[in-house]
Protein backbone atom coordinates (compact mmCIF):
# COMPACT_ATOMS: atom_id res chain seq x y z
CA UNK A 1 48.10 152.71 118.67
CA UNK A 2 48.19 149.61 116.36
CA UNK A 3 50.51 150.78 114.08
CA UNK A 4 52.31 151.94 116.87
CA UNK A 5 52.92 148.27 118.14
CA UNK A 6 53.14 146.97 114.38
CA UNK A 7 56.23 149.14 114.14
CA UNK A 8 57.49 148.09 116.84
CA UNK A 9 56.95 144.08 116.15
CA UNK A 10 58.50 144.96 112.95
CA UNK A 11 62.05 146.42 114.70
CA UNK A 12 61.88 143.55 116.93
CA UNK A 13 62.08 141.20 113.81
CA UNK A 14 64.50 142.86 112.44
CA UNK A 15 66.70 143.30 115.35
CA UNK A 16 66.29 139.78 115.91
CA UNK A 17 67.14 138.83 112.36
CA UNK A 18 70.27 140.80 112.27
CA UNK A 19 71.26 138.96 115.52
CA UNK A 20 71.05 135.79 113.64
CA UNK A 21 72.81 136.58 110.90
CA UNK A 22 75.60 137.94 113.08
CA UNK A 23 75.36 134.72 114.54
CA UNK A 24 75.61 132.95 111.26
CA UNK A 25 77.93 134.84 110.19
CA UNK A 26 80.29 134.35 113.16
CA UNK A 27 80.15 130.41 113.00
CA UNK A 28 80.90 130.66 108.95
CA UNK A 29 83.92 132.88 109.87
CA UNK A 30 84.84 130.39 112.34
CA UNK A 31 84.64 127.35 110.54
CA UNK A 32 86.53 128.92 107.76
CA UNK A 33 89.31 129.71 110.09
CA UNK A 34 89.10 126.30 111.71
CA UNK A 35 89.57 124.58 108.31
CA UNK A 36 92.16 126.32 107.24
CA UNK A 37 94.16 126.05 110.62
CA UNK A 38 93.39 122.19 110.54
CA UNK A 39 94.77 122.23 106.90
CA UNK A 40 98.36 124.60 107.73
CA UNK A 41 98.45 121.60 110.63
CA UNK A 42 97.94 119.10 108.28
CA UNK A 43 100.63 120.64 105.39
CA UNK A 44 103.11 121.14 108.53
CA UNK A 45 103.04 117.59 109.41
CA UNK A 46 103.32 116.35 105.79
CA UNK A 47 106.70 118.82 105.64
CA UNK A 48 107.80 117.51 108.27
CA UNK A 49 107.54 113.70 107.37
CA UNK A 50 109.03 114.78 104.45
CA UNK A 51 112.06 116.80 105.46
CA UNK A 52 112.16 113.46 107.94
CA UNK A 53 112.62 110.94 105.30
CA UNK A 54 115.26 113.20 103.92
CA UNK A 55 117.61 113.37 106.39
CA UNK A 56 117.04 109.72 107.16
CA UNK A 57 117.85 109.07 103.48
CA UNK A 58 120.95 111.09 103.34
CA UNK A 59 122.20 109.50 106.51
CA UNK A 60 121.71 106.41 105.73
CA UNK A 61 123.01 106.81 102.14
CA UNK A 62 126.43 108.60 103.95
CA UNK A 63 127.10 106.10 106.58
CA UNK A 64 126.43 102.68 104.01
CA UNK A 65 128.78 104.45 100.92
CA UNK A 66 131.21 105.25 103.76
CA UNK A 67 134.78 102.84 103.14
CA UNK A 68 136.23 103.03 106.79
CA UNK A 69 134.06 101.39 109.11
CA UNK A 70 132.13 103.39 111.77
CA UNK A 71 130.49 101.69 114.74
CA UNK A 72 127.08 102.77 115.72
CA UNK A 73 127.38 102.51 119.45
CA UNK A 74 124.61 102.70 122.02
CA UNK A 75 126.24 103.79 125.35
CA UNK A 76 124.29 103.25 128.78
CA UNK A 77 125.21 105.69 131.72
CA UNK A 78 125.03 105.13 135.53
CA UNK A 79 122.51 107.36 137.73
CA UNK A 80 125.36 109.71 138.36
CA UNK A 81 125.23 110.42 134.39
CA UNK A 82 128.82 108.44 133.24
CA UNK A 83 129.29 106.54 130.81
CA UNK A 84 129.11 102.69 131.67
CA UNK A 85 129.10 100.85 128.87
CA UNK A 86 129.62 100.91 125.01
CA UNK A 87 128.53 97.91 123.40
CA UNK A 88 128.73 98.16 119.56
CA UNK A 89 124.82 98.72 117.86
CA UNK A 90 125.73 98.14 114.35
CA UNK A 91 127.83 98.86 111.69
CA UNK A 92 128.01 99.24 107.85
CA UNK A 93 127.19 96.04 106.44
CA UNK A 94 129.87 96.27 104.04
CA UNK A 95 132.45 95.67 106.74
């Protein structure tokens, strides 16, 4: 009878070590996953900014090389949705 119950201490162990490294072994996969979704986030955002400053430089470089002059205007609409007013926002500064 007592090896009976050894053996069966013994597959209790076992079955109870195996859980654990399952366990283990999920939270590693996890955290592996994690950090590399937090780092695609993280390179996404940095493309972004990037691709950002870009067009920001282009535009910028386009409308101050520009020779006719082209008002930035900043129009305000009533609360039906019209157009109410256009009051010049800026311009080259060459001009």
């Amino acid at each position: 009878m007592e090896l009976n119950e050894a053996l069966i201490q013994a597959q209790r162990r076992q079955r109870y070590l195996f859980a654990a490294m399952i366990g283990a072994l999920t939270l590693l996969l996890f955290t592996a996953w994690l950090a590399l979704r937090i780092r695609h986030q993280r390179n996404r955002a940095i493309r972004a900014e990037e691709a950002r400053r870009t067009s920001e430089e282009r535009y910028a470089g386009l409308f101050n090389n520009m020779t006719e002059g082209v008002p930035c205007n900043r129009i305000t609409y009533d609360p039906k949705g019209r157009p109410v007013q256009l009051p010049v926002a800026g311009c080259q500064s060459e001009l």
